[in-house]
N, C-alpha and C. Protein backbone atom coordinates (compact mmCIF):
# COMPACT_ATOMS: atom_id res chain seq x y z
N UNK A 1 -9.54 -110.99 -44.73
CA UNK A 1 -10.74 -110.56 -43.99
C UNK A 1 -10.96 -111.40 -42.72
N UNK A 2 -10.43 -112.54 -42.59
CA UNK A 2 -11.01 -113.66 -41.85
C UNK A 2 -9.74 -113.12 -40.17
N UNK A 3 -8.42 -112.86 -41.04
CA UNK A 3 -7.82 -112.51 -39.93
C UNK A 3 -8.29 -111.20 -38.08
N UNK A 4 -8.63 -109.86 -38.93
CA UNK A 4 -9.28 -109.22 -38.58
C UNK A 4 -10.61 -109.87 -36.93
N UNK A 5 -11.10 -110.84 -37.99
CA UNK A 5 -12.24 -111.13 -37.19
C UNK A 5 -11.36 -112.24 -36.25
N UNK A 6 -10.46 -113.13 -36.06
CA UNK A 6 -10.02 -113.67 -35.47
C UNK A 6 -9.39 -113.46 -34.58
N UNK A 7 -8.11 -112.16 -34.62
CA UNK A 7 -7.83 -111.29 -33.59
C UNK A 7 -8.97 -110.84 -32.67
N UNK A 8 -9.49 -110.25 -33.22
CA UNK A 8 -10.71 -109.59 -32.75
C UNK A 8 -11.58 -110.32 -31.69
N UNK A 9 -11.49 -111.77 -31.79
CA UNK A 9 -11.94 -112.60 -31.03
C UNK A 9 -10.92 -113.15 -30.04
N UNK A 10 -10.07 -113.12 -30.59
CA UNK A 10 -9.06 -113.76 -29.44
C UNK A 10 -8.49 -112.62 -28.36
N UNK A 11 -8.54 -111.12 -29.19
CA UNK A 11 -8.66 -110.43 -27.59
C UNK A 11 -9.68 -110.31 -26.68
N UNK A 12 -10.95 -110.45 -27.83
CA UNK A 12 -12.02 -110.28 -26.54
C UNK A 12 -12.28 -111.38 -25.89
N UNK A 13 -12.38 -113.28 -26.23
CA UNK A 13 -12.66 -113.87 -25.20
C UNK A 13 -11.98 -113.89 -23.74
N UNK A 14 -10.87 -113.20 -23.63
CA UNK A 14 -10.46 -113.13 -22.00
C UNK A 14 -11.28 -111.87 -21.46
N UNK A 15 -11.96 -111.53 -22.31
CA UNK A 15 -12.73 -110.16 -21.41
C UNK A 15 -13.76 -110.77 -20.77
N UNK A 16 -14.73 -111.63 -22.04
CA UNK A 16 -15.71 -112.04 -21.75
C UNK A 16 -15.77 -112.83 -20.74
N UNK A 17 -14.55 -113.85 -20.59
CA UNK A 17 -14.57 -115.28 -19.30
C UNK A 17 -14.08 -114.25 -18.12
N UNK A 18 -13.82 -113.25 -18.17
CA UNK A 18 -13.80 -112.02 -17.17
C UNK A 18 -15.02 -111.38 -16.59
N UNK A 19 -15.65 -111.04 -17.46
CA UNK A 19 -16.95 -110.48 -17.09
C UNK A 19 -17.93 -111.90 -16.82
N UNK A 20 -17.49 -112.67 -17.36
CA UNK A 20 -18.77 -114.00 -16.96
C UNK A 20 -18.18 -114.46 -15.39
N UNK A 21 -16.64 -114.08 -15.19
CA UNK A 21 -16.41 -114.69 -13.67
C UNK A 21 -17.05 -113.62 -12.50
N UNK A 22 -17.22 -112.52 -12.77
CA UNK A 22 -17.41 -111.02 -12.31
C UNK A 22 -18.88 -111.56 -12.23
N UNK A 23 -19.16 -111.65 -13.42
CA UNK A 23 -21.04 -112.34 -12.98
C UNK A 23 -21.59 -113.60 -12.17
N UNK A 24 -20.59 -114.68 -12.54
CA UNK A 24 -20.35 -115.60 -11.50
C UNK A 24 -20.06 -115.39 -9.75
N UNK A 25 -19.27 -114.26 -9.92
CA UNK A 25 -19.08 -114.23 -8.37
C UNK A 25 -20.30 -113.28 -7.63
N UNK A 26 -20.93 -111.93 -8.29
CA UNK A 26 -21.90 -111.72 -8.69
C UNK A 26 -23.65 -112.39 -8.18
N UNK A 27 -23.47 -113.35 -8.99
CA UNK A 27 -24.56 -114.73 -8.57
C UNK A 27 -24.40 -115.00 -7.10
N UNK A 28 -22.99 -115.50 -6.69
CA UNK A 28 -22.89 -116.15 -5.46
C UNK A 28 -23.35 -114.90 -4.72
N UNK A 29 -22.52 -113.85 -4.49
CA UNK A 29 -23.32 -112.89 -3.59
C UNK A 29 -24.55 -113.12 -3.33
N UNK A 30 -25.17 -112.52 -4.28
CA UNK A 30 -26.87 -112.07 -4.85
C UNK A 30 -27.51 -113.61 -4.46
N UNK A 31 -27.25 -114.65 -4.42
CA UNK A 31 -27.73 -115.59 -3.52
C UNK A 31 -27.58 -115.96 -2.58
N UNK A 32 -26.56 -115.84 -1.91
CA UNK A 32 -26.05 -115.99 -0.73
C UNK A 32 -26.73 -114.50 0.42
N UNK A 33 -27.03 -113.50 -0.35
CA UNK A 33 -28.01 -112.53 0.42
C UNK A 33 -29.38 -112.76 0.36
N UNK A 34 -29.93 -113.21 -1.02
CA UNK A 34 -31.43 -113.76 -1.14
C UNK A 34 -31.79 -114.66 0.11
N UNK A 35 -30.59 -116.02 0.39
CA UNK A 35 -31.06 -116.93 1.46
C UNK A 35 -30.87 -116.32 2.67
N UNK A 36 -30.14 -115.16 3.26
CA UNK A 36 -29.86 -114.60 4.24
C UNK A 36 -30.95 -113.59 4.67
N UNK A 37 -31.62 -113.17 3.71
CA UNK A 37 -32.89 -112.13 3.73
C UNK A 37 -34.04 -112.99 3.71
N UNK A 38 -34.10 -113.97 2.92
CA UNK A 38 -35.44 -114.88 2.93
C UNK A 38 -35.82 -115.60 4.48
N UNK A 39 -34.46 -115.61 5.45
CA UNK A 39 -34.93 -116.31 7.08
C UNK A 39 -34.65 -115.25 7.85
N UNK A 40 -34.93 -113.74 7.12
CA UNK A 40 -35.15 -112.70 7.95
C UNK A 40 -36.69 -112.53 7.80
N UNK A 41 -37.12 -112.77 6.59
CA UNK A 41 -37.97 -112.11 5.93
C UNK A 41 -39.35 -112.82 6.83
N UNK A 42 -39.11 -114.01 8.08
CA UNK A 42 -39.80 -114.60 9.10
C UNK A 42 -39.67 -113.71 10.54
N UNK A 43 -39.56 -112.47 10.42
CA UNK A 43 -39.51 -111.34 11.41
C UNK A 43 -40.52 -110.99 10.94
N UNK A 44 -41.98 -111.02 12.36
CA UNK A 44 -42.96 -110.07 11.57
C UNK A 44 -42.71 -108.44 11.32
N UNK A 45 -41.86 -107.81 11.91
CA UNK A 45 -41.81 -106.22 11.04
C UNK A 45 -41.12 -106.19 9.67
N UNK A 46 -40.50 -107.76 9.59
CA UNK A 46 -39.56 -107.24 8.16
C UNK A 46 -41.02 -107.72 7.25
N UNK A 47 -41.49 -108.88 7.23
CA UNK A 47 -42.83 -109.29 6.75
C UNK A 47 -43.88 -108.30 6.60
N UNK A 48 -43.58 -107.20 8.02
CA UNK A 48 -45.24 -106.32 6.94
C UNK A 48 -44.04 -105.37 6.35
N UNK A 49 -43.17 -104.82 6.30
CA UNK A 49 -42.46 -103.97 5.45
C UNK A 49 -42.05 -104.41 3.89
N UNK A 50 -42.40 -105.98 3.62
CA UNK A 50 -42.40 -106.45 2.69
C UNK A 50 -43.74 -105.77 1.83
N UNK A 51 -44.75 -106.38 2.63
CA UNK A 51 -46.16 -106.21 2.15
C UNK A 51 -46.27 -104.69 1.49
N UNK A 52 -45.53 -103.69 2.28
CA UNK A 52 -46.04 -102.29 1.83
C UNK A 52 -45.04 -102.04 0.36
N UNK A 53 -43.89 -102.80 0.32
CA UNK A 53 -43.34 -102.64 -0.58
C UNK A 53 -43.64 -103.15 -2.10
N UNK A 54 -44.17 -104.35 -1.31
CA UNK A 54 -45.03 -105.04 -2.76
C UNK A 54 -45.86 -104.39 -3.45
N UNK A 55 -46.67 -103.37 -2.61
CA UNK A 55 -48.05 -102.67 -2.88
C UNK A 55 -47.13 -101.11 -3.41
N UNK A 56 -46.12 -100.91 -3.63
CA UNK A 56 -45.50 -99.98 -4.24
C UNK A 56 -45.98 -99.60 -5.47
N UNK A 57 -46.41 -98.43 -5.93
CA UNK A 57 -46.39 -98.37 -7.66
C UNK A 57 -44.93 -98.53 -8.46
N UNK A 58 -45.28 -98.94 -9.64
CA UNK A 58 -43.74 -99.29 -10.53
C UNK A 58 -42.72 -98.20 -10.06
N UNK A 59 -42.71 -97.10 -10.59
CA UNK A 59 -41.67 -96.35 -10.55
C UNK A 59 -40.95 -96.20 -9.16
N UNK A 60 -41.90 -96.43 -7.94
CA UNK A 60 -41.87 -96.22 -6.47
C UNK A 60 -41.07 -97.10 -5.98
N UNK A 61 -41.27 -98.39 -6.69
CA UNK A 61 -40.34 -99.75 -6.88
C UNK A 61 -39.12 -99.80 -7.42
N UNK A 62 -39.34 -99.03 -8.59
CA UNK A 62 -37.51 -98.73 -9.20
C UNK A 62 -36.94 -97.97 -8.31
N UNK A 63 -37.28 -96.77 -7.71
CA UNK A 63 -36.74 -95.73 -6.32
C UNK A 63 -35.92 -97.05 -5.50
N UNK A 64 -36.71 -97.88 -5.21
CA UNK A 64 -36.41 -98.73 -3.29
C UNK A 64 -35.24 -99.70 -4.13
N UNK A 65 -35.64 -99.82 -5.69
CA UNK A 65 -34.71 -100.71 -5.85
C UNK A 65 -33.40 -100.41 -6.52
N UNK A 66 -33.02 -99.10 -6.32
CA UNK A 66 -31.75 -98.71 -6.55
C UNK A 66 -31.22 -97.98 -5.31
N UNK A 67 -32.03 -98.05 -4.73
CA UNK A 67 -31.56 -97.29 -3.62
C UNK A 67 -30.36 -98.19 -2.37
N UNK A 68 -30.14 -99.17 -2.43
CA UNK A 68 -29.17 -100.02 -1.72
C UNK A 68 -28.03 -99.93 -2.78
N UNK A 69 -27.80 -99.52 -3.71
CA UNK A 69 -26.89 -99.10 -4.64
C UNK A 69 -25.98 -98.06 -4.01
N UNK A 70 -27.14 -96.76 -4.14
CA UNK A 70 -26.83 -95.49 -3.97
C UNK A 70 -26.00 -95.17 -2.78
N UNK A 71 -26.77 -96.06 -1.56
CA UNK A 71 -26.37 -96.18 -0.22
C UNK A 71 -25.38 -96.40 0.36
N UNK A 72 -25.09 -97.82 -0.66
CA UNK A 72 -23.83 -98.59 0.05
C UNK A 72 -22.56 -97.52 -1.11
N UNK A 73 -22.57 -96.76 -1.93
CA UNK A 73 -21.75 -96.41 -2.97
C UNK A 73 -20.88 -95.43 -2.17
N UNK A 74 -21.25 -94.45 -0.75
CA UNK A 74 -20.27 -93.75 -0.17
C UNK A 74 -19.53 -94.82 0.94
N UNK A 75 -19.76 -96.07 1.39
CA UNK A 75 -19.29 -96.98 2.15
C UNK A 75 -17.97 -97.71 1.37
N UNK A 76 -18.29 -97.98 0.44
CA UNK A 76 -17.43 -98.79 -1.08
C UNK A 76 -16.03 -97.66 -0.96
N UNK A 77 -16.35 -96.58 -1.48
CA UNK A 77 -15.38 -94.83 -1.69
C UNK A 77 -14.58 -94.95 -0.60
N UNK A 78 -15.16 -95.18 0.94
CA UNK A 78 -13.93 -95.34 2.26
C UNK A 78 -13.89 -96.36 2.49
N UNK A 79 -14.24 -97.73 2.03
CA UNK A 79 -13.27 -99.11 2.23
C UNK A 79 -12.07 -99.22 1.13
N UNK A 80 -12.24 -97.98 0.23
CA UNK A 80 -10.94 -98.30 -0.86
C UNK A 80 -9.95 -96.97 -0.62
N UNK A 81 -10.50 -95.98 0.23
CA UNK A 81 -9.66 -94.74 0.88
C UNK A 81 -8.55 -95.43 1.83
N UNK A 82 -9.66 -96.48 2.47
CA UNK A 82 -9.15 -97.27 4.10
C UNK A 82 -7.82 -98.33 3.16
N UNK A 83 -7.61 -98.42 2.22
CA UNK A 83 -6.94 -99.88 1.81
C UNK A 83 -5.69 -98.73 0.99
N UNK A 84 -6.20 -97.50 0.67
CA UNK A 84 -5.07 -96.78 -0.33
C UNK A 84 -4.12 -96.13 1.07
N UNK A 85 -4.79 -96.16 2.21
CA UNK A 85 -4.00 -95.41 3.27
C UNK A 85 -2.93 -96.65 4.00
N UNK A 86 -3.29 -97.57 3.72
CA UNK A 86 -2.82 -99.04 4.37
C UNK A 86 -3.64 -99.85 5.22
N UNK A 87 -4.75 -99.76 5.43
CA UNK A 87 -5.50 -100.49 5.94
C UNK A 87 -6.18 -101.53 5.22
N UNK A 88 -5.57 -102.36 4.72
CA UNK A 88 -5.69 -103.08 3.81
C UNK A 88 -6.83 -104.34 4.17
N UNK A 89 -6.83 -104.82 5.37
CA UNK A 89 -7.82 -106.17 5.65
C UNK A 89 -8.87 -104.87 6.26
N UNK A 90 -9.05 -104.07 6.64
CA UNK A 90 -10.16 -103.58 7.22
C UNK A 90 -11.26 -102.72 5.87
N UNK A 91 -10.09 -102.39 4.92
CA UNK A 91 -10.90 -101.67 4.41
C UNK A 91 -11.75 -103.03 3.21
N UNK A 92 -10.81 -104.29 2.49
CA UNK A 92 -11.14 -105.18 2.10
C UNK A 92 -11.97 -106.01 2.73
N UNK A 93 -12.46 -105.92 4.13
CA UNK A 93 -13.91 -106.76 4.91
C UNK A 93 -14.71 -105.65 4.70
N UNK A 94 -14.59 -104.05 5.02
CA UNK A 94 -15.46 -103.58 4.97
C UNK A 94 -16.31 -103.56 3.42
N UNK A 95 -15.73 -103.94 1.85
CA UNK A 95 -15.90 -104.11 1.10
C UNK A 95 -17.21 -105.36 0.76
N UNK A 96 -16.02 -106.49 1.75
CA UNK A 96 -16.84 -108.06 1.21
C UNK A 96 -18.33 -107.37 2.13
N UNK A 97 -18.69 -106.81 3.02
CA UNK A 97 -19.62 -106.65 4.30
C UNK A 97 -20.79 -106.11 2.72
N UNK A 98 -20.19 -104.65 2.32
CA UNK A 98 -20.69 -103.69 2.03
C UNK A 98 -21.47 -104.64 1.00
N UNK A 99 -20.84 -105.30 0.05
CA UNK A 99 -21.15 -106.51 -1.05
C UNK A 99 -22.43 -107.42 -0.28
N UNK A 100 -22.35 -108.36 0.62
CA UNK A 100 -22.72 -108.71 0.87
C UNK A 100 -24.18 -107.87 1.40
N UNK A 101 -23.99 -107.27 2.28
CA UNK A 101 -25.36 -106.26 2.66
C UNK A 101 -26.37 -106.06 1.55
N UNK A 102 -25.56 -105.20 0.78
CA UNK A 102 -26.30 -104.90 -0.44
C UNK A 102 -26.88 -105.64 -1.65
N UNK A 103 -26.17 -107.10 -1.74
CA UNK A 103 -26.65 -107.95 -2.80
C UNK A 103 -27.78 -108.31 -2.05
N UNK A 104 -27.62 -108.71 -0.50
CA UNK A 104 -28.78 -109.32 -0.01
C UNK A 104 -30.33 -108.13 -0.33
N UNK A 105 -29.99 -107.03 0.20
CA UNK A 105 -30.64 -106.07 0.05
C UNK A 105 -31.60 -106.02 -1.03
N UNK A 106 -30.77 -105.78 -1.89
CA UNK A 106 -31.33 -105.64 -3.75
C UNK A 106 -31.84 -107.21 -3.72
N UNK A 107 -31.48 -108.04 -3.76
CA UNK A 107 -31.80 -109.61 -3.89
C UNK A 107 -33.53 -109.34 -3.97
N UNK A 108 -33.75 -109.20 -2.37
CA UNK A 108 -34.93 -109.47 -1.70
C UNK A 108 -35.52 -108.17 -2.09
N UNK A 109 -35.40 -107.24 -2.18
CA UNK A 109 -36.51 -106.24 -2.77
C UNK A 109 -36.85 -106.92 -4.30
N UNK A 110 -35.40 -106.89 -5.05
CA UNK A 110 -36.02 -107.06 -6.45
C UNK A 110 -36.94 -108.92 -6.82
N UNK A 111 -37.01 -109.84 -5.62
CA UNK A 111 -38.00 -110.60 -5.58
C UNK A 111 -39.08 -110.14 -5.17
N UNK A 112 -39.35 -109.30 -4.29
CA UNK A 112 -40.55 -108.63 -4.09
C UNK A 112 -41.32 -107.48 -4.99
N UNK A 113 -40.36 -106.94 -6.14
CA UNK A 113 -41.08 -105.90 -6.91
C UNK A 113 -40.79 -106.20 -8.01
N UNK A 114 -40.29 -107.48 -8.42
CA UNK A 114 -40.40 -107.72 -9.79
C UNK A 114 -41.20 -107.58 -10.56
N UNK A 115 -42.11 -108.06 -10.06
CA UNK A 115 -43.79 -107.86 -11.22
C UNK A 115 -44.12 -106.61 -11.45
N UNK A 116 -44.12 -105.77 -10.20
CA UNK A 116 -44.15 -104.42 -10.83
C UNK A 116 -43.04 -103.66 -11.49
N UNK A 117 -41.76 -104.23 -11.45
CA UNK A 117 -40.78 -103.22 -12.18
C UNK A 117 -40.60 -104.14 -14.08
N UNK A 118 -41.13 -105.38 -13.94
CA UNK A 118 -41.60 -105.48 -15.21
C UNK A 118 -42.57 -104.91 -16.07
N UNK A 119 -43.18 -104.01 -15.05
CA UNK A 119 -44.76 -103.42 -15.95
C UNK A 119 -44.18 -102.33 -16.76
N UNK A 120 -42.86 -101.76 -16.75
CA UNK A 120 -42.16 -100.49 -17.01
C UNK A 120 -41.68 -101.33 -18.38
N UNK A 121 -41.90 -100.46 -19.41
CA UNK A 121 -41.57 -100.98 -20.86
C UNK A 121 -40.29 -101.53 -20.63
N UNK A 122 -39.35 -100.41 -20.62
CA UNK A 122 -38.00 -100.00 -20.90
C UNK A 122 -37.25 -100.77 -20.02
N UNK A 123 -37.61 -100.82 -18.45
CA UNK A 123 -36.69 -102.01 -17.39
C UNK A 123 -37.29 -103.38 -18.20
N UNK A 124 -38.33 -103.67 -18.65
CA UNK A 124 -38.30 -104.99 -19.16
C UNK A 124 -37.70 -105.73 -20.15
N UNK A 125 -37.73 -104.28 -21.10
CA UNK A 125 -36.75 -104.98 -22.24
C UNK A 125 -35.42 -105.10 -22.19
N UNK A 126 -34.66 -104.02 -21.17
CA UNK A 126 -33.31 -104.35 -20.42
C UNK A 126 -33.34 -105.32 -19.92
N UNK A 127 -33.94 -105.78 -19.02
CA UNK A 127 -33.90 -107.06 -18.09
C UNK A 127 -33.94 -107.99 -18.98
N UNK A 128 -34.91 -108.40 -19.77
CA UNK A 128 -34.50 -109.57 -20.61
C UNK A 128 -33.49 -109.31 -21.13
N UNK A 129 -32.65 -108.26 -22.06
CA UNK A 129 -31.65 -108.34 -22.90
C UNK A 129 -30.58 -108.53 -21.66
N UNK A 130 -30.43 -108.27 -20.53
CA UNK A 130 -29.43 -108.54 -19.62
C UNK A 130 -29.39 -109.83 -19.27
N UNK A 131 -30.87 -110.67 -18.98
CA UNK A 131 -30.57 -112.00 -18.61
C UNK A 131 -30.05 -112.91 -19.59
N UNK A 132 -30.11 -112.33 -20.82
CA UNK A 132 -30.20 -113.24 -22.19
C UNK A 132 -28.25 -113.51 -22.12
N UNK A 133 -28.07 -111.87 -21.96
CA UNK A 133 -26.77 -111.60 -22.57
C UNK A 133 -25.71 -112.39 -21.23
N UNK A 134 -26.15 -112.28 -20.29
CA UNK A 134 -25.89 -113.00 -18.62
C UNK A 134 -25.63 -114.92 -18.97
N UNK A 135 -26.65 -114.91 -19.31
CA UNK A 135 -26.81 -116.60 -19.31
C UNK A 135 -26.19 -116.76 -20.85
N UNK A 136 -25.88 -116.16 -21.86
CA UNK A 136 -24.91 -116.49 -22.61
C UNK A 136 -23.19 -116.52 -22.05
N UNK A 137 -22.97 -115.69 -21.71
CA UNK A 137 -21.53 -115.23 -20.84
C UNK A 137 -21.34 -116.48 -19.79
N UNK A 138 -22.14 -116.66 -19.36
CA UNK A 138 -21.95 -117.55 -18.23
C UNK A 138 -22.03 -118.97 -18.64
N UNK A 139 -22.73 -119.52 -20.01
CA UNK A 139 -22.66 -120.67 -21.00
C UNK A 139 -21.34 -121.04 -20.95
N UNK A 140 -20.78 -119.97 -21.92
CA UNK A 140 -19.30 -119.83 -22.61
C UNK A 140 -18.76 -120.65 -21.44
N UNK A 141 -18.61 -119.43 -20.39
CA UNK A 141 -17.44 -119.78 -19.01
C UNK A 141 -17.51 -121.48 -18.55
N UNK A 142 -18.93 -121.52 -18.03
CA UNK A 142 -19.19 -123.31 -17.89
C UNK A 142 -18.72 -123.93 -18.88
N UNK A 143 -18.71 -123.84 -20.29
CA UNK A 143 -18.45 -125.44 -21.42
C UNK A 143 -16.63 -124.98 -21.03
N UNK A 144 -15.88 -124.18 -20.40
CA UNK A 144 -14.61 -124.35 -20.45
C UNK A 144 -14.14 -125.30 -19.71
N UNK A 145 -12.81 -125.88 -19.67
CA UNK A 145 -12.43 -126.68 -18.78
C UNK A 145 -11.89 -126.39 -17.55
N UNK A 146 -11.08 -125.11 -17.15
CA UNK A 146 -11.00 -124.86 -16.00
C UNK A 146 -12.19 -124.32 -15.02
N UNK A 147 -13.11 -124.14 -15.95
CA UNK A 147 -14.44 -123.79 -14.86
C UNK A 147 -14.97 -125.21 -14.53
N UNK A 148 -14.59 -126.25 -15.03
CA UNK A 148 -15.34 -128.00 -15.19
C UNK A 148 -14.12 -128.21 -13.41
N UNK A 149 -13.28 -127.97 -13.98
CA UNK A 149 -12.44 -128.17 -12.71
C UNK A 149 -12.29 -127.99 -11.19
N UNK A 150 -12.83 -126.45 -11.82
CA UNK A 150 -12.78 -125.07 -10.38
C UNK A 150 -14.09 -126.10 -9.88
N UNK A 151 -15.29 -125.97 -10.37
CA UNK A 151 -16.48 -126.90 -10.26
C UNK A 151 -16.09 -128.48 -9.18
N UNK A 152 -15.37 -128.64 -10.21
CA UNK A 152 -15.21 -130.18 -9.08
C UNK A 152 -14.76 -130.09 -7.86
N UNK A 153 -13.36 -129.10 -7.70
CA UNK A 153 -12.57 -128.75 -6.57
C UNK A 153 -13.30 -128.28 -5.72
N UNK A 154 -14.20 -127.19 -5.92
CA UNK A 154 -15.44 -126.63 -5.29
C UNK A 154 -16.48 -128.24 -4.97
N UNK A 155 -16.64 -129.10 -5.37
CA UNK A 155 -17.67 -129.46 -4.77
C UNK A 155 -16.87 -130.81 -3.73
N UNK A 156 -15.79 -131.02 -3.72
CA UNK A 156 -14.78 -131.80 -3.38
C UNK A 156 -14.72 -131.01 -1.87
N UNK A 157 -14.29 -129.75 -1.77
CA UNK A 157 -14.19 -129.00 -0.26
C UNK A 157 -15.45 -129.07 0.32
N UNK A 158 -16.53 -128.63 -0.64
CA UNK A 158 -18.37 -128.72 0.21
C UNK A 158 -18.06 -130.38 0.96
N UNK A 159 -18.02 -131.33 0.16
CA UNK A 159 -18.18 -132.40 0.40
C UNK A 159 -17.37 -132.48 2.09
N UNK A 160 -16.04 -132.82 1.77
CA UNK A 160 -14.86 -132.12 3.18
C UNK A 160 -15.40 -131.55 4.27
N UNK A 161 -16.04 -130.24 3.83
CA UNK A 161 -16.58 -129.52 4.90
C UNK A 161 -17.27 -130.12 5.57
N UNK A 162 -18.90 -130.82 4.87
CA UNK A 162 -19.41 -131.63 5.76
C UNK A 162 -19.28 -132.49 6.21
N UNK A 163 -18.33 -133.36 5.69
CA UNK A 163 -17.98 -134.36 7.01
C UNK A 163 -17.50 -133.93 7.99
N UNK A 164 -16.43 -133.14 7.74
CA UNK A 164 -15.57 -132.38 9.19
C UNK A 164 -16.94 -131.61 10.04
N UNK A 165 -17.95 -131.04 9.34
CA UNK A 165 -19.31 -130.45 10.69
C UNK A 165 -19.51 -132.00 10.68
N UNK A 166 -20.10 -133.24 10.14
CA UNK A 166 -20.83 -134.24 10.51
C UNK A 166 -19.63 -135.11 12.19
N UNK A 167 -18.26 -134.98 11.96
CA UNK A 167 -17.41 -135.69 12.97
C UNK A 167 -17.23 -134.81 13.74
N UNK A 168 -17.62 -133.19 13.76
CA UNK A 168 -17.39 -132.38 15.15
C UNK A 168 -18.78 -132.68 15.67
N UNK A 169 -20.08 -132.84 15.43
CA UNK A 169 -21.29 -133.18 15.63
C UNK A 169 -21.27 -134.35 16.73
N UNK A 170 -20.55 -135.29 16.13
CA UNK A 170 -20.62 -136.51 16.54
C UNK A 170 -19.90 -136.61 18.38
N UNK A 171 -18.87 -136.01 18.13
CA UNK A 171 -18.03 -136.14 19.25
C UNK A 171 -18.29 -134.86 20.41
N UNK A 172 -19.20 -133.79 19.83
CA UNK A 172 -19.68 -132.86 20.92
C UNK A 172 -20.45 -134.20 21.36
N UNK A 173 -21.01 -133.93 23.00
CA UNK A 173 -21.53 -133.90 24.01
C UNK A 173 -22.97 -133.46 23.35
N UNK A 174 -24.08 -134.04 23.87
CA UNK A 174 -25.65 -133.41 23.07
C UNK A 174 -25.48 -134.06 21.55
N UNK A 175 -24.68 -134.52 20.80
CA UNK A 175 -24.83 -134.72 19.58
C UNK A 175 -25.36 -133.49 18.50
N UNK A 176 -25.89 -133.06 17.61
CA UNK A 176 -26.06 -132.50 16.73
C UNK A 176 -26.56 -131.25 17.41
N UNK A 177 -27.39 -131.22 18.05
CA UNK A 177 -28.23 -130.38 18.58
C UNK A 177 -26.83 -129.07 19.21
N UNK A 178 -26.42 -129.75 19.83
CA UNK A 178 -24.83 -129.24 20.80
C UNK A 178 -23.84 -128.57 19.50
N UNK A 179 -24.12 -128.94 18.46
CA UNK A 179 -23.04 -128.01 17.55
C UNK A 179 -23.90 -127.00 16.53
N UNK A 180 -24.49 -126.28 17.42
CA UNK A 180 -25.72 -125.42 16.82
C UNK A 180 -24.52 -124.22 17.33
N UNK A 181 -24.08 -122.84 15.85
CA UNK A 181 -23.10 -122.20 16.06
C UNK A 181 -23.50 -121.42 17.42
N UNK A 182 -24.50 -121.14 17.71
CA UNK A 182 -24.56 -120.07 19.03
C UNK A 182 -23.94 -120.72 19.96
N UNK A 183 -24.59 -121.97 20.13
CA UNK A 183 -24.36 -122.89 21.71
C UNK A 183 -22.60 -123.20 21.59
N UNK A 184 -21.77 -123.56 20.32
CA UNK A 184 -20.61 -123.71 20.14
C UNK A 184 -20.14 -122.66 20.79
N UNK A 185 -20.14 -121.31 20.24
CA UNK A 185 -20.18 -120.29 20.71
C UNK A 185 -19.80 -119.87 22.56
N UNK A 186 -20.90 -120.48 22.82
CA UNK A 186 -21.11 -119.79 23.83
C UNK A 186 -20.45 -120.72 25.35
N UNK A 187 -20.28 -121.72 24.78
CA UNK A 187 -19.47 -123.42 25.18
C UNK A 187 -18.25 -122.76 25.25
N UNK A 188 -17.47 -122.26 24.27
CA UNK A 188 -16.13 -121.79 23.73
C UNK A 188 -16.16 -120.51 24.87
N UNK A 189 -17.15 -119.87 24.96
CA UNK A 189 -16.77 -118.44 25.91
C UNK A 189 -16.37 -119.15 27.35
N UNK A 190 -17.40 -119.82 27.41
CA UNK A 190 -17.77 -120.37 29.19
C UNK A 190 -16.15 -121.09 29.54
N UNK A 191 -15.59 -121.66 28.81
CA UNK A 191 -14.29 -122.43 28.88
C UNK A 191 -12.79 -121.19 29.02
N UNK A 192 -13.49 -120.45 27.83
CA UNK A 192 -12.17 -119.32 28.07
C UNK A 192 -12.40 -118.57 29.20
N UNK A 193 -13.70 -118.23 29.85
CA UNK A 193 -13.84 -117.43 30.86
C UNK A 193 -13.20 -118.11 32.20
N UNK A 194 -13.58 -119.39 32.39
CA UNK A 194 -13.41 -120.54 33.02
C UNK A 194 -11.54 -120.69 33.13
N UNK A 195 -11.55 -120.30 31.93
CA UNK A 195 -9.60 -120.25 32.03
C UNK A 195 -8.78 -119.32 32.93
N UNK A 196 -9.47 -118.13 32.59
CA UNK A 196 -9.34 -116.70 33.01
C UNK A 196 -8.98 -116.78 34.33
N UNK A 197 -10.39 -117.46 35.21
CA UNK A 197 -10.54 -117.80 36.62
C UNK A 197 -9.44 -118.40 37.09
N UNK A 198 -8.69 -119.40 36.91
CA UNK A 198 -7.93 -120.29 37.46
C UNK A 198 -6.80 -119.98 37.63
């Protein structure tokens, strides 16, 4: 009897550290659009379009908040048409774009209509059984050791990264202020244009 249940487990934990990496990567999106929408969300038209959304009734709220789903779902269909024809990096950015858009999208509505799409029996008791079943999956994946690893390596490049912005900082001209990406930017045009000329 004991065998049964042991198989049984040993095919499914590669599903699960599958679906917990799928949710992991998942997360990063869906935050990485939350902070991208939250220093939009300092535009006063996006700010009162917040307000009217807040003031949504529940169900009016579930509408807005599937609707960046629905939207981006014929964009998704021709970035994987664009990659089956050979367009392989165009149709795979138009993918990461489409991802990105839309997690941010959903992010920031579903912080703004949470309270009301909790008032709905049925999304509430999903939502908890999803976060429950979420933050178990994603337990598992963390106590492993190659996620302890991926973890370190990941915080080893953050670390890297900023020194390499802290020593390009240093040695621009203006100091910190001077490696603000627009002005980099626009430093980098003036030089190539400047090339052009000569």
């Amino acid at each position: 009897m004991k065998r049964p249940i042991r198989l049984r487990a040993w095919l499914l934990t590669p599903l699960v550290y599958l679906a917990a990496l799928l949710l992991l990567i998942e997360e990063w999106f869906w935050d990485t659009g939350a902070r991208f929408m939250r220093a939009l969300a300092a535009w006063p038209p996006l700010a009162s379009l917040e307000r009217r959304i807040a003031a949504l009734p529940p169900y009016g709220a579930l509408c807005l908040f599937a609707l960046p789903a629905i939207l981006l779902f014929p964009v998704k269909i021709l970035a994987l048409m664009a990659i089956a024809h050979g367009y392989a990096i165009s149709g795979v950015l138009a993918l990461i774009f489409a991802k990105l858009g839309g997690a941010a999208a959903v992010a920031r509505i579903y912080f703004i209509t949470r309270p009301r799409l909790l008032t709905i029996a049925w999304f509430a008791r999903w939502h908890d059984r999803f976060m429950a079943l979420k933050d178990r999956w994603l337990g598992r994946l963390r106590a492993t050791t190659a996620y302890r690893y991926a973890s370190m390596v990941a915080r080893r490049i953050k670390r890297l990264a900023r020194d390499v912005r802290a020593r390009i900082r240093q040695r621009l001209p203006g100091g910190r202020h001077a490696a603000h990406p627009l002005r980099v930017v626009r430093r980098l045009l003036a030089m190539w244009r400047a090339r052009r000329r000569s």
